[in-house]
N, C-alpha and C. Protein backbone atom coordinates (compact mmCIF):
# COMPACT_ATOMS: atom_id res chain seq x y z
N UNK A 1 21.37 -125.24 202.83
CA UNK A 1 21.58 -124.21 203.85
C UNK A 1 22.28 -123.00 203.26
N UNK A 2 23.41 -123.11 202.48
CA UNK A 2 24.24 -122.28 201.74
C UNK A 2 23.15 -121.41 200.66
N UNK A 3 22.32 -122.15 200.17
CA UNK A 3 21.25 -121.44 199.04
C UNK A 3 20.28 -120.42 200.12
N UNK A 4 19.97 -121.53 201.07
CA UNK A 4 18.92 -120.50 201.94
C UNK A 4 19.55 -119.05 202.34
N UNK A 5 20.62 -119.09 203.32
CA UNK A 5 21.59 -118.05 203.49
C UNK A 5 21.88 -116.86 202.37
N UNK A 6 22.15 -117.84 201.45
CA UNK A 6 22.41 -116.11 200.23
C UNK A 6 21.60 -116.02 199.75
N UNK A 7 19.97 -116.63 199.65
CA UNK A 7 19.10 -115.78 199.18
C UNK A 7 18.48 -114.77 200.29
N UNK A 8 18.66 -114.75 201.87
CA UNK A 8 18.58 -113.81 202.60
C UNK A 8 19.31 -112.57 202.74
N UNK A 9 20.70 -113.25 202.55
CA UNK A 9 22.02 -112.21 202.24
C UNK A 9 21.78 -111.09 200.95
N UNK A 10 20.84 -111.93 199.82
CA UNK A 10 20.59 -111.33 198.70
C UNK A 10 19.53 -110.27 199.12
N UNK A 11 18.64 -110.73 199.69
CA UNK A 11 16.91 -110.05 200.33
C UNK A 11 17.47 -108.72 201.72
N UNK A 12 18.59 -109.09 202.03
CA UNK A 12 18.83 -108.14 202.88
C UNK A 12 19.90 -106.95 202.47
N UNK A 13 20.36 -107.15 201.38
CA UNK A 13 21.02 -106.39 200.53
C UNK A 13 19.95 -105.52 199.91
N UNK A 14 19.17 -105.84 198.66
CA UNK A 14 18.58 -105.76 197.99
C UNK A 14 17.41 -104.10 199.44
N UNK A 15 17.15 -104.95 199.96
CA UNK A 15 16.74 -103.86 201.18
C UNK A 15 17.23 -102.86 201.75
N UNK A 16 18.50 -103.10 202.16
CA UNK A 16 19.47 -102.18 202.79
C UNK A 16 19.57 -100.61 201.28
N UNK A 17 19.78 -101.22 199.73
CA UNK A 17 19.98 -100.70 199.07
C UNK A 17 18.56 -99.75 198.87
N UNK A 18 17.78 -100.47 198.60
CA UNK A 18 16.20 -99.45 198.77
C UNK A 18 15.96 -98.78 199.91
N UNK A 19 16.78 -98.82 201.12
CA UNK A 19 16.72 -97.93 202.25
C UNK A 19 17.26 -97.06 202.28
N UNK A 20 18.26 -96.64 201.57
CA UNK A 20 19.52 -96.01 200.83
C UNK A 20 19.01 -95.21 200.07
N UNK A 21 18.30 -95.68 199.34
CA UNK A 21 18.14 -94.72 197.80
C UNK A 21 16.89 -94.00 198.07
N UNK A 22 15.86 -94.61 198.80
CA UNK A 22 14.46 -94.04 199.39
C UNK A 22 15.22 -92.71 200.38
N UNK A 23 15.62 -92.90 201.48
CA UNK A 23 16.13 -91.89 202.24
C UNK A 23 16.77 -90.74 201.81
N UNK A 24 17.96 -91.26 200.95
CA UNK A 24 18.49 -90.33 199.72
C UNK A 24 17.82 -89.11 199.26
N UNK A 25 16.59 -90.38 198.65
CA UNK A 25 15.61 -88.99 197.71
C UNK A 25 14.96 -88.45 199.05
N UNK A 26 14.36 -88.74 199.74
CA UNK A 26 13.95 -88.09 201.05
C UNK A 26 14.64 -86.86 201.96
N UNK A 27 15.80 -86.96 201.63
CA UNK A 27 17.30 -85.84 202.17
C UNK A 27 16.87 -84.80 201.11
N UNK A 28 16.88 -85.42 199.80
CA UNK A 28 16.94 -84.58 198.63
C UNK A 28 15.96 -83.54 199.09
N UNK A 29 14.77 -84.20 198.88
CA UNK A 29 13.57 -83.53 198.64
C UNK A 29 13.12 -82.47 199.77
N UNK A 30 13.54 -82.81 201.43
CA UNK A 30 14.31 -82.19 202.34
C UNK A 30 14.90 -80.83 201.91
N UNK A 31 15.83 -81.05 201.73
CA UNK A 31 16.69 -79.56 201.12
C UNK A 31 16.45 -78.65 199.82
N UNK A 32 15.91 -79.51 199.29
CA UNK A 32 14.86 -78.56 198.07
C UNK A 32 13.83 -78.15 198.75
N UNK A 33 13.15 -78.54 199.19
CA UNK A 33 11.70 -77.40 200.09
C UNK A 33 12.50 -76.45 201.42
N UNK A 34 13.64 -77.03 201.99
CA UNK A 34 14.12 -75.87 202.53
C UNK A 34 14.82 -74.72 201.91
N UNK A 35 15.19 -75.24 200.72
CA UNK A 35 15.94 -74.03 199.83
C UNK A 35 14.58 -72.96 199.54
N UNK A 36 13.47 -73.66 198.95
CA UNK A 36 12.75 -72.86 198.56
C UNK A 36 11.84 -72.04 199.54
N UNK A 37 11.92 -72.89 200.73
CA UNK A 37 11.31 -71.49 202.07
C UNK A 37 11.97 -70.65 202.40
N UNK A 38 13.97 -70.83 202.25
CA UNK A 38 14.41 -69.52 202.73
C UNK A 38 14.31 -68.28 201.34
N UNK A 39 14.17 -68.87 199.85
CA UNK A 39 13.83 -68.22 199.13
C UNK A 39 12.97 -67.18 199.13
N UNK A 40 11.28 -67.98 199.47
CA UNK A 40 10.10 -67.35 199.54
C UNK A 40 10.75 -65.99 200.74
N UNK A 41 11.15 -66.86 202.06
CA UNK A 41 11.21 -65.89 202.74
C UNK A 41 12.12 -64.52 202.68
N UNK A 42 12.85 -64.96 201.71
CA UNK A 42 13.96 -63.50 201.19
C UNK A 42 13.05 -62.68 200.48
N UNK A 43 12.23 -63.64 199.89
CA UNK A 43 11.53 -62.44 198.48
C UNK A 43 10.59 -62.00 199.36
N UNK A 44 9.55 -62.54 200.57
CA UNK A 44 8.77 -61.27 201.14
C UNK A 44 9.35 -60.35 201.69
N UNK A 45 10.74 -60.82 202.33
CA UNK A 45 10.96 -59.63 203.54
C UNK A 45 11.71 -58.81 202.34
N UNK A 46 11.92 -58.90 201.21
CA UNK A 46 12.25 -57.92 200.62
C UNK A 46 11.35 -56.44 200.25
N UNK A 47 10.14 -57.73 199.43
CA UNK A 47 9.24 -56.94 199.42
C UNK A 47 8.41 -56.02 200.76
N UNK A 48 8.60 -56.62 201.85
CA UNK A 48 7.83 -55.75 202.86
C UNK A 48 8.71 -54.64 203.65
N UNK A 49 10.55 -55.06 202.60
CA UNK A 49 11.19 -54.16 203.19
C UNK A 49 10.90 -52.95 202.30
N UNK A 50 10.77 -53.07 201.03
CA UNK A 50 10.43 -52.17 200.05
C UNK A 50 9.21 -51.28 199.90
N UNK A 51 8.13 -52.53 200.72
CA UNK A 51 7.32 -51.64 200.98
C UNK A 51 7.07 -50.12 202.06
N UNK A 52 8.04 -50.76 202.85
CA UNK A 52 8.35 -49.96 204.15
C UNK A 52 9.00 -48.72 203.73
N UNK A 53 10.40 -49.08 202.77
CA UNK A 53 11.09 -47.38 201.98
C UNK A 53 9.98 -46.80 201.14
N UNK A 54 9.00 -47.61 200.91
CA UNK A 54 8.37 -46.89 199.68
C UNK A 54 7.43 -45.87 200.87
N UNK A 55 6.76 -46.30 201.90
CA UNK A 55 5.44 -45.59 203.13
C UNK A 55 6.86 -44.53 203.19
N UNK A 56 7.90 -44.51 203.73
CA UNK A 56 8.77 -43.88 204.40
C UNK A 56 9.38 -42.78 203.80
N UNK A 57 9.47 -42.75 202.33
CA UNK A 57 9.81 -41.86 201.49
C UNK A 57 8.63 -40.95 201.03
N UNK A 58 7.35 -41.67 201.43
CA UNK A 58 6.33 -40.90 200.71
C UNK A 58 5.76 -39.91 202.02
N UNK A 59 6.12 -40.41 203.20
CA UNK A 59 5.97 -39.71 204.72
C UNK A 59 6.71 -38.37 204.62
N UNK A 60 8.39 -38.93 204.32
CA UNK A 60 8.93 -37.38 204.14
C UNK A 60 8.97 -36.53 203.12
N UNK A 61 8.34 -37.17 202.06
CA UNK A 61 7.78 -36.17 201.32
C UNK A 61 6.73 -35.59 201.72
N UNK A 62 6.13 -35.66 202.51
CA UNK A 62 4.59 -35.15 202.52
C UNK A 62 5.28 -34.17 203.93
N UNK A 63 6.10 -34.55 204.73
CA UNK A 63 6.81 -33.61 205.80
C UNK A 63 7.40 -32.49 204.97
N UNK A 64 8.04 -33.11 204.05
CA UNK A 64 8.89 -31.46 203.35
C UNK A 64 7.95 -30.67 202.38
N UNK A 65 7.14 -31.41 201.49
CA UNK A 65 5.97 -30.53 200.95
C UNK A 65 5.27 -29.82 202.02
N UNK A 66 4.51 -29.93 203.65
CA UNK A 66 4.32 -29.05 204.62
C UNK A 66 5.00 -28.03 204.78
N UNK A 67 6.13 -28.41 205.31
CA UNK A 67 7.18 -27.66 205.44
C UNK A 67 7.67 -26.32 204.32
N UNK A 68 7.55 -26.53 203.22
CA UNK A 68 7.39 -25.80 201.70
C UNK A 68 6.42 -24.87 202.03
N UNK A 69 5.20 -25.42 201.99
CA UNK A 69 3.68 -25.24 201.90
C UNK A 69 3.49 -24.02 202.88
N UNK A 70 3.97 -23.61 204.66
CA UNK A 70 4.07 -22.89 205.63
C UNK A 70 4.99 -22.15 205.64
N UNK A 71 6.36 -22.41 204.87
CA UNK A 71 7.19 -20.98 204.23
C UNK A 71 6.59 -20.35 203.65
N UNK A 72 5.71 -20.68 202.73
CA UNK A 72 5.31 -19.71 201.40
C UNK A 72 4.03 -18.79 202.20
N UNK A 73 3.04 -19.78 202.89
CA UNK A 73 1.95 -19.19 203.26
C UNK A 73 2.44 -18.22 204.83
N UNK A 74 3.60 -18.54 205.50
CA UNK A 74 3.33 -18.02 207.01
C UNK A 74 4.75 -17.57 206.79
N UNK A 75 5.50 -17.82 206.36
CA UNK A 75 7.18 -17.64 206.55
C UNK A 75 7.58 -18.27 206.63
N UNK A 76 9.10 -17.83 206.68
CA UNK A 76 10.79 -19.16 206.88
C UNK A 76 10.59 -19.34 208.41
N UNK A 77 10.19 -18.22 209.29
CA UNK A 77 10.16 -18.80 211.02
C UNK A 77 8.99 -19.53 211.72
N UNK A 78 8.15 -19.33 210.99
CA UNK A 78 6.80 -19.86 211.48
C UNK A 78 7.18 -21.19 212.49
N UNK A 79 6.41 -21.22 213.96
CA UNK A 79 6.66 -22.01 214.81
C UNK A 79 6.51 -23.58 214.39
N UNK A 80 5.11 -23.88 213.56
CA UNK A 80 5.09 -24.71 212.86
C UNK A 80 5.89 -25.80 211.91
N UNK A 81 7.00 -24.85 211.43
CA UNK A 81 8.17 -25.64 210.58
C UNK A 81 8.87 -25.93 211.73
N UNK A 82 9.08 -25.81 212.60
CA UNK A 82 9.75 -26.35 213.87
C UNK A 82 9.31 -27.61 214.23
N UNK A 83 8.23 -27.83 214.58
CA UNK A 83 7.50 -28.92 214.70
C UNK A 83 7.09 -30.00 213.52
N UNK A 84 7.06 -29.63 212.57
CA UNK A 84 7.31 -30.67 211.27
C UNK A 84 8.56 -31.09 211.10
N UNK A 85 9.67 -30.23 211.64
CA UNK A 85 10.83 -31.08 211.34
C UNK A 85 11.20 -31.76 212.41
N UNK A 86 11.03 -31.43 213.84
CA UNK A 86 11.22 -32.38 214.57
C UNK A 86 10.32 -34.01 214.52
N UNK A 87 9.32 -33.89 213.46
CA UNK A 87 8.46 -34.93 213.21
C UNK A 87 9.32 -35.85 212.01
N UNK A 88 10.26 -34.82 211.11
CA UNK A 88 10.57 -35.34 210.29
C UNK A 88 11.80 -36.08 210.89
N UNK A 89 12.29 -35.60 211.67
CA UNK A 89 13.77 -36.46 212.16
C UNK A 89 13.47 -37.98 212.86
N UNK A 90 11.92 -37.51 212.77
CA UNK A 90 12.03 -39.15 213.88
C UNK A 90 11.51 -39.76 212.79
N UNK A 91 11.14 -39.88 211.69
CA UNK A 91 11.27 -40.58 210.00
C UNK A 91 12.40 -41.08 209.32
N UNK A 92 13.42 -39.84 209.43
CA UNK A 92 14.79 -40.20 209.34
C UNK A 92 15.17 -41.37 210.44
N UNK A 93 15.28 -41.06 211.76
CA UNK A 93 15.49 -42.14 212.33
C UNK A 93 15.37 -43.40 212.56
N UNK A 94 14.08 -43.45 211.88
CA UNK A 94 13.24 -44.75 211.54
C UNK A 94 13.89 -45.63 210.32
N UNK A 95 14.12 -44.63 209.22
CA UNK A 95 15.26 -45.19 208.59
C UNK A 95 16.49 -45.40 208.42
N UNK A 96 17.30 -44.87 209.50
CA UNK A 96 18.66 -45.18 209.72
C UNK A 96 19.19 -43.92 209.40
N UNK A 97 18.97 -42.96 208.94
CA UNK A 97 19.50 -41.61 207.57
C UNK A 97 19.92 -40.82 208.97
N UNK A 98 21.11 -41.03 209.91
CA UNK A 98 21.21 -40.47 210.99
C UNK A 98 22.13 -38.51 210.37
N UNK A 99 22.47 -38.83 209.49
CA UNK A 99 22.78 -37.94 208.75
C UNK A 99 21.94 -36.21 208.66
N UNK A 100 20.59 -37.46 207.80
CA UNK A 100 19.86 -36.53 207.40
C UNK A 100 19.05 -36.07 208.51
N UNK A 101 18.69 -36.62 209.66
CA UNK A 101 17.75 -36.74 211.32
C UNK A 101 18.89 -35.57 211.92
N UNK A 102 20.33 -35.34 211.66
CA UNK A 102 20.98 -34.42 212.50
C UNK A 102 20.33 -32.67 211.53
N UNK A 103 20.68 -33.29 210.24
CA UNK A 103 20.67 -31.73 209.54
C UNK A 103 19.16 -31.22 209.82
N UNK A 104 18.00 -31.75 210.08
CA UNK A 104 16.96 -31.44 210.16
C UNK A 104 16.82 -31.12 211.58
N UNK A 105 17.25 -31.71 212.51
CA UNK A 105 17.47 -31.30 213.87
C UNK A 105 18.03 -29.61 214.04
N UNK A 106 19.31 -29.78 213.52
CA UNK A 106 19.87 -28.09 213.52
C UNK A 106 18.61 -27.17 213.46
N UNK A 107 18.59 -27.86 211.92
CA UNK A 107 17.37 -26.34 211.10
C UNK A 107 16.11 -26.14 212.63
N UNK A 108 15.99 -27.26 212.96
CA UNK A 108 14.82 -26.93 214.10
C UNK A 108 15.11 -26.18 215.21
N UNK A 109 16.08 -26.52 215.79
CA UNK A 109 16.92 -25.96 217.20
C UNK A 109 17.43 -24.12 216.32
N UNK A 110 17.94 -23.94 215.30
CA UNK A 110 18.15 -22.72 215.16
C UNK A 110 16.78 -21.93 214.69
N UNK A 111 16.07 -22.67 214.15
CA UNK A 111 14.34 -21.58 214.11
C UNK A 111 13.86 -21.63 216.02
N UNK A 112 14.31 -22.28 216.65
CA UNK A 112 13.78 -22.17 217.70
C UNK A 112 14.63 -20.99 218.47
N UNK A 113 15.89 -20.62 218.53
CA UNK A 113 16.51 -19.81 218.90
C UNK A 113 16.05 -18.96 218.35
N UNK A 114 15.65 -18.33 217.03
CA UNK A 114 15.26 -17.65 216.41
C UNK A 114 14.25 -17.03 216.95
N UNK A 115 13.11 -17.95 217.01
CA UNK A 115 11.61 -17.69 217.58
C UNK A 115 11.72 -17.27 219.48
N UNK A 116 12.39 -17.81 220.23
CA UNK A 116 12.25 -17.58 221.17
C UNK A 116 13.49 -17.70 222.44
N UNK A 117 14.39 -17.64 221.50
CA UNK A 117 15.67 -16.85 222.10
C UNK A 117 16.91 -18.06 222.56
N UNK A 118 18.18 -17.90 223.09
CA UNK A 118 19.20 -18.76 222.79
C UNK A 118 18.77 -19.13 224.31
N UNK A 119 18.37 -18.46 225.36
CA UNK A 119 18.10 -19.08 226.78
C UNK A 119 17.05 -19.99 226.96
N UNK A 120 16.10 -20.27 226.18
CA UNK A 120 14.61 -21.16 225.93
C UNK A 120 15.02 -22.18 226.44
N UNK A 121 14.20 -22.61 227.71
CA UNK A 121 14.11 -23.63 228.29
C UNK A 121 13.93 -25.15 227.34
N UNK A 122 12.64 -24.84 226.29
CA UNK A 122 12.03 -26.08 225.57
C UNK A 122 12.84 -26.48 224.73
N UNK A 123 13.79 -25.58 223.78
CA UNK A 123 15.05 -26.17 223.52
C UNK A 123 15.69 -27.62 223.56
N UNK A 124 16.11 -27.92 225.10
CA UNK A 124 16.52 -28.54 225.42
C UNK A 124 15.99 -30.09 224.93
N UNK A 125 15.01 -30.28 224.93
CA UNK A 125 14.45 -31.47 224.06
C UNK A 125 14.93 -31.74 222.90
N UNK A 126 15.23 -30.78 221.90
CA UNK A 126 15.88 -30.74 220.50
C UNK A 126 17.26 -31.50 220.80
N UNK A 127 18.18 -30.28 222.08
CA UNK A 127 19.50 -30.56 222.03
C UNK A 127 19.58 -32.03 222.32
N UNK A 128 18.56 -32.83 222.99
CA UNK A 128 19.20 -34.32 223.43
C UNK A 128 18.94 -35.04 221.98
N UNK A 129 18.08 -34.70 221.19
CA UNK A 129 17.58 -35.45 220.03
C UNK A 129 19.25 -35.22 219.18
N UNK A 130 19.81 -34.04 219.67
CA UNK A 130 20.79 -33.80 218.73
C UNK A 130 21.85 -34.68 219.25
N UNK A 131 22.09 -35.05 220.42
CA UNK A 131 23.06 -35.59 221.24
C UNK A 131 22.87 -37.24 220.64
N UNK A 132 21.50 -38.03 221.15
CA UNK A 132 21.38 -38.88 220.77
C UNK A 132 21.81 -39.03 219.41
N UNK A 133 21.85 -38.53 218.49
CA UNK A 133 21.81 -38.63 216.82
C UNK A 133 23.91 -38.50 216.76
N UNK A 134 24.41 -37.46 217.40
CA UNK A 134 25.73 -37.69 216.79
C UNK A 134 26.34 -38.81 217.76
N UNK A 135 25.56 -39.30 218.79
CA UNK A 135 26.17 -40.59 219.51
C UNK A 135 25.99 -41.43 218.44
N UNK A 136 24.67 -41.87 217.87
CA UNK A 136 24.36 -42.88 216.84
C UNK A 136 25.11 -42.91 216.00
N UNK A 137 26.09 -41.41 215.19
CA UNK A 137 26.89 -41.34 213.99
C UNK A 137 28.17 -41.61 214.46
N UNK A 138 28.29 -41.78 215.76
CA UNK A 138 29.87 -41.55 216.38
C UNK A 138 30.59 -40.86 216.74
N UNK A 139 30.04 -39.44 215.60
CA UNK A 139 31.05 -38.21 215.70
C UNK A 139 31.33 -37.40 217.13
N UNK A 140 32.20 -37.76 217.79
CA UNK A 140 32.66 -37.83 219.05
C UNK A 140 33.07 -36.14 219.24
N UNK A 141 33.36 -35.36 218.57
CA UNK A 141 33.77 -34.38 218.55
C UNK A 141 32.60 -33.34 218.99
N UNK A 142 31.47 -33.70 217.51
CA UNK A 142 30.17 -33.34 217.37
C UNK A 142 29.74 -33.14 218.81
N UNK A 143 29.42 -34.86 219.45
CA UNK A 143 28.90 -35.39 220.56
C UNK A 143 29.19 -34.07 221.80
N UNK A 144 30.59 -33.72 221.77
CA UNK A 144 30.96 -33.30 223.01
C UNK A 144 30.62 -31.62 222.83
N UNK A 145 30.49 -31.58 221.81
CA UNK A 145 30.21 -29.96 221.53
C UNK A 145 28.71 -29.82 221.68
N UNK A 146 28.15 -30.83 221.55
CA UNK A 146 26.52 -30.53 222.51
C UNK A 146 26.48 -30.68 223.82
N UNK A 147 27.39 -31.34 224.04
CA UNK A 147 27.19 -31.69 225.44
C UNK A 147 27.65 -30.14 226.12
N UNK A 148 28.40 -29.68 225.86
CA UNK A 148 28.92 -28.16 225.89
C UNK A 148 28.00 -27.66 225.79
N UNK A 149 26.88 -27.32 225.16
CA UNK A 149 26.02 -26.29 224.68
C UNK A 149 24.77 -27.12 225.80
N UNK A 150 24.68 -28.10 225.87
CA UNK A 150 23.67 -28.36 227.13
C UNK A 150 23.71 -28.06 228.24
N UNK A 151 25.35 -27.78 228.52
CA UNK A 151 25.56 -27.41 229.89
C UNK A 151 24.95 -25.60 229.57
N UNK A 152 26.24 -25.04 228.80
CA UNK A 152 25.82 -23.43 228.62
C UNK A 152 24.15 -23.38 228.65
N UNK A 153 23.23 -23.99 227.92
CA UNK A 153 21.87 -23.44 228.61
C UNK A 153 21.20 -23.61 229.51
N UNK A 154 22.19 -25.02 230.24
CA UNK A 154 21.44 -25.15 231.61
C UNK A 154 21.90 -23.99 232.70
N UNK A 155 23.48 -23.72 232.77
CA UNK A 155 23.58 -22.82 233.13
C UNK A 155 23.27 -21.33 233.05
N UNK A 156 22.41 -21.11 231.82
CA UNK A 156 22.05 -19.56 232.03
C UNK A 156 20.96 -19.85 232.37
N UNK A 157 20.01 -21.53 232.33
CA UNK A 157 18.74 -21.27 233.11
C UNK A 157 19.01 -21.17 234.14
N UNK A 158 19.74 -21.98 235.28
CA UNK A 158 19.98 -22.00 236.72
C UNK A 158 20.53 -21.34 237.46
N UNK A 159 21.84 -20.66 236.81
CA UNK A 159 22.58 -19.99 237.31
C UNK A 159 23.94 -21.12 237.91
N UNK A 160 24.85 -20.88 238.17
CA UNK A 160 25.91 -21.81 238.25
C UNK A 160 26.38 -22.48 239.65
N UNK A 161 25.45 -21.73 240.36
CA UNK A 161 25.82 -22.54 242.02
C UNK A 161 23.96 -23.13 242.11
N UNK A 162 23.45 -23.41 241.33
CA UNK A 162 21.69 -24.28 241.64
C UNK A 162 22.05 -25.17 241.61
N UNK A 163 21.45 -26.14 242.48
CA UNK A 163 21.36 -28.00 242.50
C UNK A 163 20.79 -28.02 241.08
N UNK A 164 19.87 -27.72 240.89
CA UNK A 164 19.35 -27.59 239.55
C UNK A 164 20.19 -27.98 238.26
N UNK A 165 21.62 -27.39 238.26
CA UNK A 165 22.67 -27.58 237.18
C UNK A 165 23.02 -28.84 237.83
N UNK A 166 22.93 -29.95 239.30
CA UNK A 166 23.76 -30.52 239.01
C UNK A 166 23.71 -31.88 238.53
N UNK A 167 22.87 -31.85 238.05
CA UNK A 167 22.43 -33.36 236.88
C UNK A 167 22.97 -32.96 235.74
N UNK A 168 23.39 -31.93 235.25
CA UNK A 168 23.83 -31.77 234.15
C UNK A 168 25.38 -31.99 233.77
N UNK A 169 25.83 -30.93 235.04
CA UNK A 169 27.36 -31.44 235.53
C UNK A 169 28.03 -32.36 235.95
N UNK A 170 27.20 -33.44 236.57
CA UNK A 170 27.61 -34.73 236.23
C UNK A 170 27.25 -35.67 235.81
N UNK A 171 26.54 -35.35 234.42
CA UNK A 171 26.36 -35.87 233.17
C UNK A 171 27.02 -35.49 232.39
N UNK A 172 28.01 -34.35 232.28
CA UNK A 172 29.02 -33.45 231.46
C UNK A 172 30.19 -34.66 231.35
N UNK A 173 30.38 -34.63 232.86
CA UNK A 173 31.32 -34.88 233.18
C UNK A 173 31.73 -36.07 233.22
N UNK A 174 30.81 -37.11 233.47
CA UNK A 174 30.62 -38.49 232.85
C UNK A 174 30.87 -39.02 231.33
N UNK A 175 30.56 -37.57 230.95
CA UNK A 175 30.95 -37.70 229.54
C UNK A 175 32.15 -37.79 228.80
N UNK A 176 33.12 -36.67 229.86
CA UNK A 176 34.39 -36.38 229.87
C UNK A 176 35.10 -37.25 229.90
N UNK A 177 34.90 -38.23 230.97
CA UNK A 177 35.65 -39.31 231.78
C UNK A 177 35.32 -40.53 230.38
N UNK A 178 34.29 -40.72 230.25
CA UNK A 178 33.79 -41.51 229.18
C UNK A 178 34.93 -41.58 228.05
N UNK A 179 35.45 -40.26 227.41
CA UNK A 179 36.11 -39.55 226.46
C UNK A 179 38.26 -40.19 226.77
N UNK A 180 38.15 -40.28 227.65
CA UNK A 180 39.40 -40.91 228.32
C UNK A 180 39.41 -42.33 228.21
N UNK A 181 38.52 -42.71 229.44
CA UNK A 181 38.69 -44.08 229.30
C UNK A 181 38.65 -44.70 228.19
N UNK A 182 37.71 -44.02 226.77
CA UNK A 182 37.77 -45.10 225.31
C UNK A 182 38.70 -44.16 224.36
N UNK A 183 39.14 -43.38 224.73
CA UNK A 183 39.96 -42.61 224.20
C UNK A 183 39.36 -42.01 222.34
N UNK A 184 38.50 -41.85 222.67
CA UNK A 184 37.71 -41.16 221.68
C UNK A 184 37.78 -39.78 221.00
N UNK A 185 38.67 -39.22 221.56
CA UNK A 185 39.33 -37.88 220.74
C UNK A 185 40.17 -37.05 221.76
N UNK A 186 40.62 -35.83 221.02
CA UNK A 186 41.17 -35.14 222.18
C UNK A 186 42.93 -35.96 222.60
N UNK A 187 43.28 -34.62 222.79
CA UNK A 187 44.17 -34.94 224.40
C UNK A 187 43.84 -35.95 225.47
N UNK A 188 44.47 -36.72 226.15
CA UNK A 188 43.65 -36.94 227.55
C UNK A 188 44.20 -36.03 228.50
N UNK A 189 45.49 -35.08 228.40
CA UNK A 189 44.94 -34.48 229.65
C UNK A 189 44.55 -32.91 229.72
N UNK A 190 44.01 -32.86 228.30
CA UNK A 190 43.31 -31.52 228.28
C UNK A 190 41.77 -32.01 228.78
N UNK A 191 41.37 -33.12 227.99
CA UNK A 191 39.81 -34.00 229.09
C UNK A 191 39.84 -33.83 229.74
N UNK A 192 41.32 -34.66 230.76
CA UNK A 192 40.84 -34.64 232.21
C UNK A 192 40.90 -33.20 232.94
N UNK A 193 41.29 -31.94 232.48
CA UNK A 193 41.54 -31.17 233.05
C UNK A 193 39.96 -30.55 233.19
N UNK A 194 39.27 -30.59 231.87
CA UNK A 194 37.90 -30.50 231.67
C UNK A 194 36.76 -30.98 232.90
N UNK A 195 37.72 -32.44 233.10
CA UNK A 195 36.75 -32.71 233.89
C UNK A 195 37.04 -32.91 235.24
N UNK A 196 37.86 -32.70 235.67
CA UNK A 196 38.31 -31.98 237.05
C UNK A 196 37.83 -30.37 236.78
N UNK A 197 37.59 -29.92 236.40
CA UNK A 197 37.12 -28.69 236.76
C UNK A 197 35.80 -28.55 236.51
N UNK A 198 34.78 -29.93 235.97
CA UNK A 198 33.51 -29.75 235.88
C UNK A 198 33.38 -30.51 237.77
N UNK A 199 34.41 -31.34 237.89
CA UNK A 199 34.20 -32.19 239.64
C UNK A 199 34.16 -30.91 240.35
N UNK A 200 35.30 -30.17 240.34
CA UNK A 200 35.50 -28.70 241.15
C UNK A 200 34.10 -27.83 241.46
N UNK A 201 33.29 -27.74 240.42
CA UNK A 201 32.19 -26.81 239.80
C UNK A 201 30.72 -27.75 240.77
N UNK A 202 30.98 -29.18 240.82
CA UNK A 202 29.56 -29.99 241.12
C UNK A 202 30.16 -29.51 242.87
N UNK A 203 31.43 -30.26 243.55
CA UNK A 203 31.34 -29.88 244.90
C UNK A 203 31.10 -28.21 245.60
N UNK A 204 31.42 -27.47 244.29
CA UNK A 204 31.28 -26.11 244.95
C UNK A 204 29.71 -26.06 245.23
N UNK A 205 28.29 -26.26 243.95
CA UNK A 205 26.99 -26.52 244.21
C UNK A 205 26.97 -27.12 245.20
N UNK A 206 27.10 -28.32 245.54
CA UNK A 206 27.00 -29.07 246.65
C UNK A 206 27.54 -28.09 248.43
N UNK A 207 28.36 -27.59 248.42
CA UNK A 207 29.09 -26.89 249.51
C UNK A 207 28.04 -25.96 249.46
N UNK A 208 27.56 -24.91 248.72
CA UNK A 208 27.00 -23.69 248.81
C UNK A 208 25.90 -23.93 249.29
N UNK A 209 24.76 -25.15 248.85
CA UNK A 209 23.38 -25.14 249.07
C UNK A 209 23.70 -26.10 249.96
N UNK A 210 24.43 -26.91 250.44
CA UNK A 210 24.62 -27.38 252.04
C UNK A 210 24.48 -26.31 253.07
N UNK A 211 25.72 -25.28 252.83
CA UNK A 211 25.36 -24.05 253.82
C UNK A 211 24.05 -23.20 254.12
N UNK A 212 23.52 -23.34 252.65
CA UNK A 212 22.60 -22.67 252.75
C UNK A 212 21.27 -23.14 253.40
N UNK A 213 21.22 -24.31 253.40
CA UNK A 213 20.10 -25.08 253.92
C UNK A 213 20.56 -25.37 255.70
């Protein structure tokens, strides 16, 4: 009985140990093919990231060779370089270069003043591209000094008592308040004074074209 017993004891050892060492290499072999898929997968997305700077660099080159190409043949104002660079900022943007998407923005918004004056309604498309872009960089200062210059051309389009201005004024002013609560530059109570007197400015619109209607 004692012989029978430990040659099972032996047979169930002997098993337990090959269940062990089989599984083992099985774990192994496990984590070696997963090592080597997150590998593979680093080296494509590298490459398809590379491929992507490589389309992206060769895009804005071919934007600033245009751009070159319509100075020489039409001029530095030509309406055209306006519109290639607002093509080019959304390239920049595509690549993160929020930097380079603002400086190309300017150059566009000041050939556009140029071409068709500091009151130009169409403008205004540029200025949000410009707004969006120093929100993206942070520069809070930047930020609020467009927001300033969005109001000034809404107000010489509308005039300063139009409903017309008042999406703008309290979007200004939202901005203001914004500027406080995260405390993002500035004084706070040179802000808030800002923006109590942009509140002052929305109920006066509101009062005038109440009466008037």
């Amino acid at each position: 009985m004692y012989i029978i017993w430990n040659t099972k004891s032996n047979n169930l050892n002997y098993m337990l140990r090959n269940y062990f060492f089989i599984n083992k290499a099985v774990y192994k072999l496990l984590i070696l093919a997963l090592s080597m898929a997150i590998i593979l997968t680093t080296v494509v997305k590298a490459e398809e990231d590379s491929s992507i700077d490589f389309a992206t660099d060769k895009t804005v080159n071919q934007y600033l060779d245009k751009i070159t190409e319509i100075e020489m043949t039409r001029g530095p104002h030509d309406e055209a370089i306006e519109e290639n660079l607002i093509s080019l900022s959304g390239v920049y943007k595509e690549k993160g270069d929020h930097l380079k998407r603002l400086e190309v923005l300017n150059q566009a918004l000041h050939l556009h003043r140029i071409n068709f004056g500091l009151e130009s309604k169409e403008q205004l498309g540029i200025v949000e591209k410009i707004i969006s872009t120093n929100n993206d960089l942070e520069d809070w200062k930047a930020l609020d000094q467009s927001y300033e210059y969005l109001y000034w051309v809404n107000r010489r389009l509308y005039g300063t008592d139009s409903l017309e201005l008042l999406p703008t004024l309290n979007r200004v002013m939202e901005w203001k308040l914004d500027v406080i609560e995260r405390g993002l530059f500035g004084h706070p109570e040179i802000i808030n004074h800002q923006a109590t007197d942009l509140l002052r400015k929305i109920r006066k619109v509101r009062k005038i074209n109440s009466e008037e209607s």
